[in-house]
PDB file of N, CA and C in Angstrom:
ATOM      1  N   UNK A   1     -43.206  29.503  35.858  1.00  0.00           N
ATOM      2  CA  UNK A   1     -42.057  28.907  36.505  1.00  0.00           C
ATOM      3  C   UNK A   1     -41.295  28.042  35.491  1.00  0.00           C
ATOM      4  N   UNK A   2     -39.996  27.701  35.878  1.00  0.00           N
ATOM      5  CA  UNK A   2     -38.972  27.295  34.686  1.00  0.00           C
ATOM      6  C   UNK A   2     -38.467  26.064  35.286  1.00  0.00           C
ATOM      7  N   UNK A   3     -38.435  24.880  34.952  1.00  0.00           N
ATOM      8  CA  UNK A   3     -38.178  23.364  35.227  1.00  0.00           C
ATOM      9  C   UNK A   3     -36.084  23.790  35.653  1.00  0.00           C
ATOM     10  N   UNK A   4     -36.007  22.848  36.812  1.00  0.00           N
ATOM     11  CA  UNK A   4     -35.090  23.105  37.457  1.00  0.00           C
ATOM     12  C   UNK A   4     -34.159  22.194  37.196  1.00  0.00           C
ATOM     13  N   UNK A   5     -34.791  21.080  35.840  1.00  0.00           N
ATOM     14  CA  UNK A   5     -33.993  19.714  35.355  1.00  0.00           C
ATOM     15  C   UNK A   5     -33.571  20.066  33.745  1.00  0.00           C
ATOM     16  N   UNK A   6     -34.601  20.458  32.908  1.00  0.00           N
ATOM     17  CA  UNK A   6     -34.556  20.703  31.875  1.00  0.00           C
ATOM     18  C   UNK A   6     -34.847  21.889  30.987  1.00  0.00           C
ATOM     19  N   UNK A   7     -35.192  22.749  31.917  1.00  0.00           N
ATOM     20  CA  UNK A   7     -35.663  24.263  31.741  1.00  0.00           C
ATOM     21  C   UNK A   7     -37.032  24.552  31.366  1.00  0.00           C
ATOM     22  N   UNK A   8     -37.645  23.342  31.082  1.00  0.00           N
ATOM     23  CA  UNK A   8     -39.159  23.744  30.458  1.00  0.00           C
ATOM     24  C   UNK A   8     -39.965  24.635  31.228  1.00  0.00           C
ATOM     25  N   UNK A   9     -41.234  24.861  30.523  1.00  0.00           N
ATOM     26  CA  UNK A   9     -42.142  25.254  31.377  1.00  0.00           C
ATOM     27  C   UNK A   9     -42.903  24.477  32.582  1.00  0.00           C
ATOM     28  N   UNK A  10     -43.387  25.486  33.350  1.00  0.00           N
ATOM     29  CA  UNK A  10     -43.999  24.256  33.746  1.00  0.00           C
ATOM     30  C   UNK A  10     -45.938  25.191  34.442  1.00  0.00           C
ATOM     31  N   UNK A  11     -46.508  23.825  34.737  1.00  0.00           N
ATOM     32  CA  UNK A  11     -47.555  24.289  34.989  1.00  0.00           C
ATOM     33  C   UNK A  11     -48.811  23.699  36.523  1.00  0.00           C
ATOM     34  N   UNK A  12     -49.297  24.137  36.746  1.00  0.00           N
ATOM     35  CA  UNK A  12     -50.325  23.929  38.202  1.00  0.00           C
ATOM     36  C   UNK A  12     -51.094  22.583  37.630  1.00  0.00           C
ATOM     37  N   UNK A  13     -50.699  21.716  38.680  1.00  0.00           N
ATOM     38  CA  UNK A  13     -51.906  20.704  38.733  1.00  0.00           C
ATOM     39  C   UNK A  13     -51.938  19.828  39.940  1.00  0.00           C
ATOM     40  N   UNK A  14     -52.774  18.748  39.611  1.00  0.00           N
ATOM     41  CA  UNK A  14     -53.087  18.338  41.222  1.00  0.00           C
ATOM     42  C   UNK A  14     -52.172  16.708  40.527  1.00  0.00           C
ATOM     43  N   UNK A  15     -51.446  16.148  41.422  1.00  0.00           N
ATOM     44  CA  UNK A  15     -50.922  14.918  40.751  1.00  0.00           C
ATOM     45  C   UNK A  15     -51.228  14.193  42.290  1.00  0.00           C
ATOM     46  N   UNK A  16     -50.800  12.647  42.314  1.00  0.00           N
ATOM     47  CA  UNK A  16     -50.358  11.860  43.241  1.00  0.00           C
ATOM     48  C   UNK A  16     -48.801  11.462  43.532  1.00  0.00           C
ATOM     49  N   UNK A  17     -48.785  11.570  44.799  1.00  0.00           N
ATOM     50  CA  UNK A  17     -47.832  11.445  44.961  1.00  0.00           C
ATOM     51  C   UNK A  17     -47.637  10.145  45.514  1.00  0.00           C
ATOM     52  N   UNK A  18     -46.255   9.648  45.456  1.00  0.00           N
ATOM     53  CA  UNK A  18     -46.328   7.756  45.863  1.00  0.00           C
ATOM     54  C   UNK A  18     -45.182   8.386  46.886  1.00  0.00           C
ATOM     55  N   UNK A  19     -45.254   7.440  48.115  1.00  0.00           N
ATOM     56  CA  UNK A  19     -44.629   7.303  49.033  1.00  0.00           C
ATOM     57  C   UNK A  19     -44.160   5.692  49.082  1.00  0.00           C
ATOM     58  N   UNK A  20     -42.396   5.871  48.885  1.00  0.00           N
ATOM     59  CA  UNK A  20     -42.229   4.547  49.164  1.00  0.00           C
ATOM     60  C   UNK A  20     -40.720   4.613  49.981  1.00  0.00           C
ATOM     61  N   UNK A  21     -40.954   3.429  51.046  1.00  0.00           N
ATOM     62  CA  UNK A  21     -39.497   3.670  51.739  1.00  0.00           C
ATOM     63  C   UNK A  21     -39.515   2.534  52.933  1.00  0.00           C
ATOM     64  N   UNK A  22     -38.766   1.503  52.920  1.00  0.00           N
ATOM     65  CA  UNK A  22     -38.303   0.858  53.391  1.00  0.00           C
ATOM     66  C   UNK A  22     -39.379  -0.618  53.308  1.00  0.00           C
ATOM     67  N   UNK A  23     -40.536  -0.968  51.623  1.00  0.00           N
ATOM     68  CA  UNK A  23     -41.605  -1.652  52.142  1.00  0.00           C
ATOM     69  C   UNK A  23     -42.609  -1.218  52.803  1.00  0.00           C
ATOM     70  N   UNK A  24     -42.581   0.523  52.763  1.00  0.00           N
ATOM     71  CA  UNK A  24     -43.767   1.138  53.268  1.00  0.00           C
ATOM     72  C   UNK A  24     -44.350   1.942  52.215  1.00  0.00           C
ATOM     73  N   UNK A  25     -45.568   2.101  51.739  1.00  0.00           N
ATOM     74  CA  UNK A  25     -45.926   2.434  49.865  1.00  0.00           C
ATOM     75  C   UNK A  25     -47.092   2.855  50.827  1.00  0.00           C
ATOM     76  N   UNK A  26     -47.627   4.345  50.114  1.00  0.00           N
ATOM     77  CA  UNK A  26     -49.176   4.601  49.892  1.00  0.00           C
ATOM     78  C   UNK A  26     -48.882   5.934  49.371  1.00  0.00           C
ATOM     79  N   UNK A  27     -50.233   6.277  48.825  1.00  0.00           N
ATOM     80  CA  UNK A  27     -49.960   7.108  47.527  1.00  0.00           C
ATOM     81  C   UNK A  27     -51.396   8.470  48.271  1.00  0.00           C
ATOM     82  N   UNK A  28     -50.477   9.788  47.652  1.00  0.00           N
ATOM     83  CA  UNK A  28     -51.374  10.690  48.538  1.00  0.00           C
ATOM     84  C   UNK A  28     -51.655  11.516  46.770  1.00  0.00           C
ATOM     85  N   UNK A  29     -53.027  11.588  46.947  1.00  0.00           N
ATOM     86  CA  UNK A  29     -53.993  12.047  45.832  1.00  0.00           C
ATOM     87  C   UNK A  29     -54.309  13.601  45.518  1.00  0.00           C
ATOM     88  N   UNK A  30     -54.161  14.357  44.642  1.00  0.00           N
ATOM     89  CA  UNK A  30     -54.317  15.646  44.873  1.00  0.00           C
ATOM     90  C   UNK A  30     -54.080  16.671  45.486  1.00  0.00           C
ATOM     91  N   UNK A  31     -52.405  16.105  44.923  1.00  0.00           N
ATOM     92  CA  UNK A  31     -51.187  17.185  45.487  1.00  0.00           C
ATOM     93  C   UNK A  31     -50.952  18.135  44.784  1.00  0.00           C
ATOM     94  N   UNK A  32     -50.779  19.878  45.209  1.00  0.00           N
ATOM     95  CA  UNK A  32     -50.545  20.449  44.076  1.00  0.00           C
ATOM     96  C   UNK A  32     -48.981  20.716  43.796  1.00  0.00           C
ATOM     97  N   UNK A  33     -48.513  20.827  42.327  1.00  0.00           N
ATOM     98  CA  UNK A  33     -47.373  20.816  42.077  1.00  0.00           C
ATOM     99  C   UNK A  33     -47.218  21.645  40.956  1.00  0.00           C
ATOM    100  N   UNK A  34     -46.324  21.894  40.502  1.00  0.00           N
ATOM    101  CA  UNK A  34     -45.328  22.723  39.391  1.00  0.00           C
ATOM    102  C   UNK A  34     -45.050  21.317  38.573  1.00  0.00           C
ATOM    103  N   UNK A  35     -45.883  21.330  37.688  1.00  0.00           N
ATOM    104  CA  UNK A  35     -45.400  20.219  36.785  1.00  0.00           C
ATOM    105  C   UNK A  35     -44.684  20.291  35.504  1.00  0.00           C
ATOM    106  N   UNK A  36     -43.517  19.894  35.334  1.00  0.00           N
ATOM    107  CA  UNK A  36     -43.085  20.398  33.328  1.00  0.00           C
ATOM    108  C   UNK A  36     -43.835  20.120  32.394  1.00  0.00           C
ATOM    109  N   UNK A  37     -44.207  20.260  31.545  1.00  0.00           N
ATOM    110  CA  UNK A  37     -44.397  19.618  30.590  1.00  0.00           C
ATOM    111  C   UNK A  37     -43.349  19.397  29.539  1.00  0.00           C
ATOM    112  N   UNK A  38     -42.686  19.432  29.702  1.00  0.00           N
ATOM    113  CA  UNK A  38     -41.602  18.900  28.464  1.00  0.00           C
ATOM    114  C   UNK A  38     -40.490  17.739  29.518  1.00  0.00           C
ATOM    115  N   UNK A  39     -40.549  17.471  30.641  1.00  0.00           N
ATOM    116  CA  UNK A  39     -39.722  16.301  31.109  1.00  0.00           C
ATOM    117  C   UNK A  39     -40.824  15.423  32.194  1.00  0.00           C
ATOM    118  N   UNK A  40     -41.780  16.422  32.842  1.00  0.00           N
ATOM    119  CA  UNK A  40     -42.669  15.324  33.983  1.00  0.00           C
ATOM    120  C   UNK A  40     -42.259  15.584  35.319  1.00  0.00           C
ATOM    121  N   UNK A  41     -41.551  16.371  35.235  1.00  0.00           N
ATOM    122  CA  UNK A  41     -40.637  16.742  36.872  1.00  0.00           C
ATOM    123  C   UNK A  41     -41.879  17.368  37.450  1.00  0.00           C
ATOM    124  N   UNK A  42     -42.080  16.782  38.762  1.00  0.00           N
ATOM    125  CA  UNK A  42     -42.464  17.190  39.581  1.00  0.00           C
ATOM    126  C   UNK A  42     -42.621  17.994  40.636  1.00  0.00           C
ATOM    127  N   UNK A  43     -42.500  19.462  41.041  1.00  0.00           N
ATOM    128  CA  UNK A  43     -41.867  20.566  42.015  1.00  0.00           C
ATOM    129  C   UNK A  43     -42.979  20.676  43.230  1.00  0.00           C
ATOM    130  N   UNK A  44     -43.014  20.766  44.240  1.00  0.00           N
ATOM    131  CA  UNK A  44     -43.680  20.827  45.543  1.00  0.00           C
ATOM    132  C   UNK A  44     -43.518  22.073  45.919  1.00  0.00           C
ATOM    133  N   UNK A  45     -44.084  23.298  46.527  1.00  0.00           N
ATOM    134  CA  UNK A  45     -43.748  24.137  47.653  1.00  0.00           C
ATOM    135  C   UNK A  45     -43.043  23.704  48.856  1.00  0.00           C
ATOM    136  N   UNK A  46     -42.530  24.635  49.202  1.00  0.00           N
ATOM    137  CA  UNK A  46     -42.084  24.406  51.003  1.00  0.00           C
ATOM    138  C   UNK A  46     -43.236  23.705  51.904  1.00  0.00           C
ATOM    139  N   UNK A  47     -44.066  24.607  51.831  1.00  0.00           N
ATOM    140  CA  UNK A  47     -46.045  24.351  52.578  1.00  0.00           C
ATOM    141  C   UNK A  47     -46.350  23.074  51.934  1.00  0.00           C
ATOM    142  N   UNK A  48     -46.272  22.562  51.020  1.00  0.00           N
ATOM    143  CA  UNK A  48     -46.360  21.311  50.575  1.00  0.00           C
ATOM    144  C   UNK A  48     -46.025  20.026  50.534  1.00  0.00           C
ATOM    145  N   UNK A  49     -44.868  20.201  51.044  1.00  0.00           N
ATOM    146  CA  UNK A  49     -43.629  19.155  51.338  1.00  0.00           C
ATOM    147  C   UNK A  49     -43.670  19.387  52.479  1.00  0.00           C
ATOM    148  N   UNK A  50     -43.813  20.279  53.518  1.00  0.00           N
ATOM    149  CA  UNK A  50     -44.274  20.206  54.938  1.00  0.00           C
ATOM    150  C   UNK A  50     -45.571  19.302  54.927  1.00  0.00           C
ATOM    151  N   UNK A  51     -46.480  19.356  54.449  1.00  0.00           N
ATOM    152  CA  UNK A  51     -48.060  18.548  54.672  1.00  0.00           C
ATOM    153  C   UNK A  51     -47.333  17.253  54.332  1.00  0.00           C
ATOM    154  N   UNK A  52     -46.776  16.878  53.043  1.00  0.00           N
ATOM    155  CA  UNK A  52     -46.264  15.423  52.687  1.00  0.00           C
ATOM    156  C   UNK A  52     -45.530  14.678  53.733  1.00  0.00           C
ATOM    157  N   UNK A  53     -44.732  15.504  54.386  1.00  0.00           N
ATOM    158  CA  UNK A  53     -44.183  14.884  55.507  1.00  0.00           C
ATOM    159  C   UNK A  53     -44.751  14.570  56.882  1.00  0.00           C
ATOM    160  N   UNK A  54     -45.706  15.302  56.928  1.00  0.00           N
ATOM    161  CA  UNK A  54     -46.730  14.830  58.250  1.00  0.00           C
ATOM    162  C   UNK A  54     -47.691  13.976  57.955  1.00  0.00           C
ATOM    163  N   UNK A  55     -48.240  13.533  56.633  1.00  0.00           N
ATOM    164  CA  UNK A  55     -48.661  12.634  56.583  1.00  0.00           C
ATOM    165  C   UNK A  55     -47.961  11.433  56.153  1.00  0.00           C
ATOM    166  N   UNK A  56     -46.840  11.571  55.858  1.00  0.00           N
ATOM    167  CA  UNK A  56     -45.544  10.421  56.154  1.00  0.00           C
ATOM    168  C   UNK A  56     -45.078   9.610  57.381  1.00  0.00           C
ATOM    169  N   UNK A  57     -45.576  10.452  58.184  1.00  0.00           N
ATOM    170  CA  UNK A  57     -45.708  10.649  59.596  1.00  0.00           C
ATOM    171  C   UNK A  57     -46.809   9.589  60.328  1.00  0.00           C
ATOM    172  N   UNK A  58     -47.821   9.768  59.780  1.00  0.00           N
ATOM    173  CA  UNK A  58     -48.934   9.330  60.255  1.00  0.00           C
ATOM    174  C   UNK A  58     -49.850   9.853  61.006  1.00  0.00           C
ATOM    175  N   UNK A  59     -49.662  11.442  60.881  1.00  0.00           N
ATOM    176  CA  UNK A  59     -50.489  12.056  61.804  1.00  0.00           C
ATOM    177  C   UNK A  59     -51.802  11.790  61.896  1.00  0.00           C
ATOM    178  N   UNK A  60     -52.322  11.196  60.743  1.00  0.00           N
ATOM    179  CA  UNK A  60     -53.960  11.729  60.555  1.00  0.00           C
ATOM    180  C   UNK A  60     -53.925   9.714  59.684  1.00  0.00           C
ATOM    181  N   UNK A  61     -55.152   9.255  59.682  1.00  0.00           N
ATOM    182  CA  UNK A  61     -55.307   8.001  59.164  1.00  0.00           C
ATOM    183  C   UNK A  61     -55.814   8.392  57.589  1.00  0.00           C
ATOM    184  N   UNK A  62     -55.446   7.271  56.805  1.00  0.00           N
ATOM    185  CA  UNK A  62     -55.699   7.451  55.587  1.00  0.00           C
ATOM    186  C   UNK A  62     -57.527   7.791  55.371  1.00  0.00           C
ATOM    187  N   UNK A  63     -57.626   8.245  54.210  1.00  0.00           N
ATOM    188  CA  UNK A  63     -59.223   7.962  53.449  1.00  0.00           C
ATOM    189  C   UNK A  63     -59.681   6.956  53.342  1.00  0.00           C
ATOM    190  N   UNK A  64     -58.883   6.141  52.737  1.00  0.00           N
ATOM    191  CA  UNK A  64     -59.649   4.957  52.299  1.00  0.00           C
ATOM    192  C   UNK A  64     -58.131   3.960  51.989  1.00  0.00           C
ATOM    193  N   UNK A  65     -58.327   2.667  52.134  1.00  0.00           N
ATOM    194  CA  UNK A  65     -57.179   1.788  51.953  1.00  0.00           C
ATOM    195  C   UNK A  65     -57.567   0.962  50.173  1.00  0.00           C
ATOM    196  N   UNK A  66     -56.655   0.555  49.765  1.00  0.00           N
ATOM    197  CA  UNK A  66     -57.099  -0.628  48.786  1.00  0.00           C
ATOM    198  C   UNK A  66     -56.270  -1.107  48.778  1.00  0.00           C
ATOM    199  N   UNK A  67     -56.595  -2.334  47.736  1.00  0.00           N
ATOM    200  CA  UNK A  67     -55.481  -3.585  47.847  1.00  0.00           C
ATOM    201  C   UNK A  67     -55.170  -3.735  46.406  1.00  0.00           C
ATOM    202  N   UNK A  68     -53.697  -3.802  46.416  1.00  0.00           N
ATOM    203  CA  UNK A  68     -52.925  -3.630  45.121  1.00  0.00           C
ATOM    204  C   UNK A  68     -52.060  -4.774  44.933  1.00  0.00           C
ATOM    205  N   UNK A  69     -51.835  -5.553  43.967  1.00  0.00           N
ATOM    206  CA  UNK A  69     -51.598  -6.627  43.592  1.00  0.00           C
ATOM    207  C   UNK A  69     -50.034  -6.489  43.466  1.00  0.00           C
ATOM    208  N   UNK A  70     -48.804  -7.214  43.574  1.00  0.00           N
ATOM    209  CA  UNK A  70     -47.810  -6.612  43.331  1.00  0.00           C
ATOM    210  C   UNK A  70     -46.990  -7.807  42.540  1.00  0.00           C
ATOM    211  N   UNK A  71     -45.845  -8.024  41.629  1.00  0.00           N
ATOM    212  CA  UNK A  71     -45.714  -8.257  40.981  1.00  0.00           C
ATOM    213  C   UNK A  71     -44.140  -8.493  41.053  1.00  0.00           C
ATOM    214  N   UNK A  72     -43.274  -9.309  40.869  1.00  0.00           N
ATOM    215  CA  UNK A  72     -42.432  -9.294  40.814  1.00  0.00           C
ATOM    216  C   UNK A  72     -41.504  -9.377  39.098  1.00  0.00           C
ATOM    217  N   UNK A  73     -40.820  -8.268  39.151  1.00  0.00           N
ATOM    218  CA  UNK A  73     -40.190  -8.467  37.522  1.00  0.00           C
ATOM    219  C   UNK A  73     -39.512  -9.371  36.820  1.00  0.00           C
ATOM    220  N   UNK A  74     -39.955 -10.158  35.591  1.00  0.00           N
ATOM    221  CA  UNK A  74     -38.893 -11.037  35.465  1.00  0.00           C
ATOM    222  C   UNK A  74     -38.724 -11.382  33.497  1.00  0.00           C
ATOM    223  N   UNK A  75     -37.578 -11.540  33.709  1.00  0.00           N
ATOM    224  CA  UNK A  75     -37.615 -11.160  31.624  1.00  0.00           C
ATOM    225  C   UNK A  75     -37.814 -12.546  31.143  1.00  0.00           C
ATOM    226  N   UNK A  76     -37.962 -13.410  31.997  1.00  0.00           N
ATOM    227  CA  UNK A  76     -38.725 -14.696  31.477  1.00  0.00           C
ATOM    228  C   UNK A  76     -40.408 -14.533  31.531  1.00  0.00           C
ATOM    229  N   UNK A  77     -40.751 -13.939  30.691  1.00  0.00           N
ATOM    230  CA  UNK A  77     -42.225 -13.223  30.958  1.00  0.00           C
ATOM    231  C   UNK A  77     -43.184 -14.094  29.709  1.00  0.00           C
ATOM    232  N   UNK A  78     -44.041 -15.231  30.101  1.00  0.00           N
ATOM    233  CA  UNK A  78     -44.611 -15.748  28.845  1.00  0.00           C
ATOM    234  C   UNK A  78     -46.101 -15.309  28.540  1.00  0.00           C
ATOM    235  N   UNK A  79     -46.022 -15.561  27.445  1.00  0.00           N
ATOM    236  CA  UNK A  79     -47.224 -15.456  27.179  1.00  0.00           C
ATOM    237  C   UNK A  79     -48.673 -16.568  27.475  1.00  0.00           C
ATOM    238  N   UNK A  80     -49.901 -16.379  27.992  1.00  0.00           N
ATOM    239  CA  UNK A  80     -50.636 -17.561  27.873  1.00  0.00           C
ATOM    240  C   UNK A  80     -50.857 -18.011  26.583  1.00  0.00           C
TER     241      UNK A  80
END
């Protein structure tokens, strides 16, 4: 398959995907995708992006939860 951003190749693997939208974030693990290797673009199936969206949804409860520290950006950034 041929990258639909930059023309590369691209190839099968399992990535994560992050869900974020409106202050709502969780990240779904061992998605398969069409990945480039020459830009990082990410491609989904139809069947795939159907599952992403039902668990966007909330059909089914997560695996497991964790707690992630979050950070706000700032270019006054010191050093200890």
């Amino acid at each position: 398959m041929q990258c639909i951003f930059c023309g590369g190749k691209t190839e099968s693997r399992l990535v994560t995907f992050i869900y974020d939208e409106d202050d709502d974030y969780f990240f779904i693990k061992n998605v398969p995708a069409e990945v480039c290797v020459e830009c990082g673009e990410k491609t989904f199936s139809p069947k795939v992006t159907e599952a992403l969206t039902q668990i966007a949804k909330r059909k089914k409860g997560p695996a497991y939860t964790v707690n992630v520290p979050v950070f706000e950006y700032s270019d006054d950034v010191t050093t200890p």
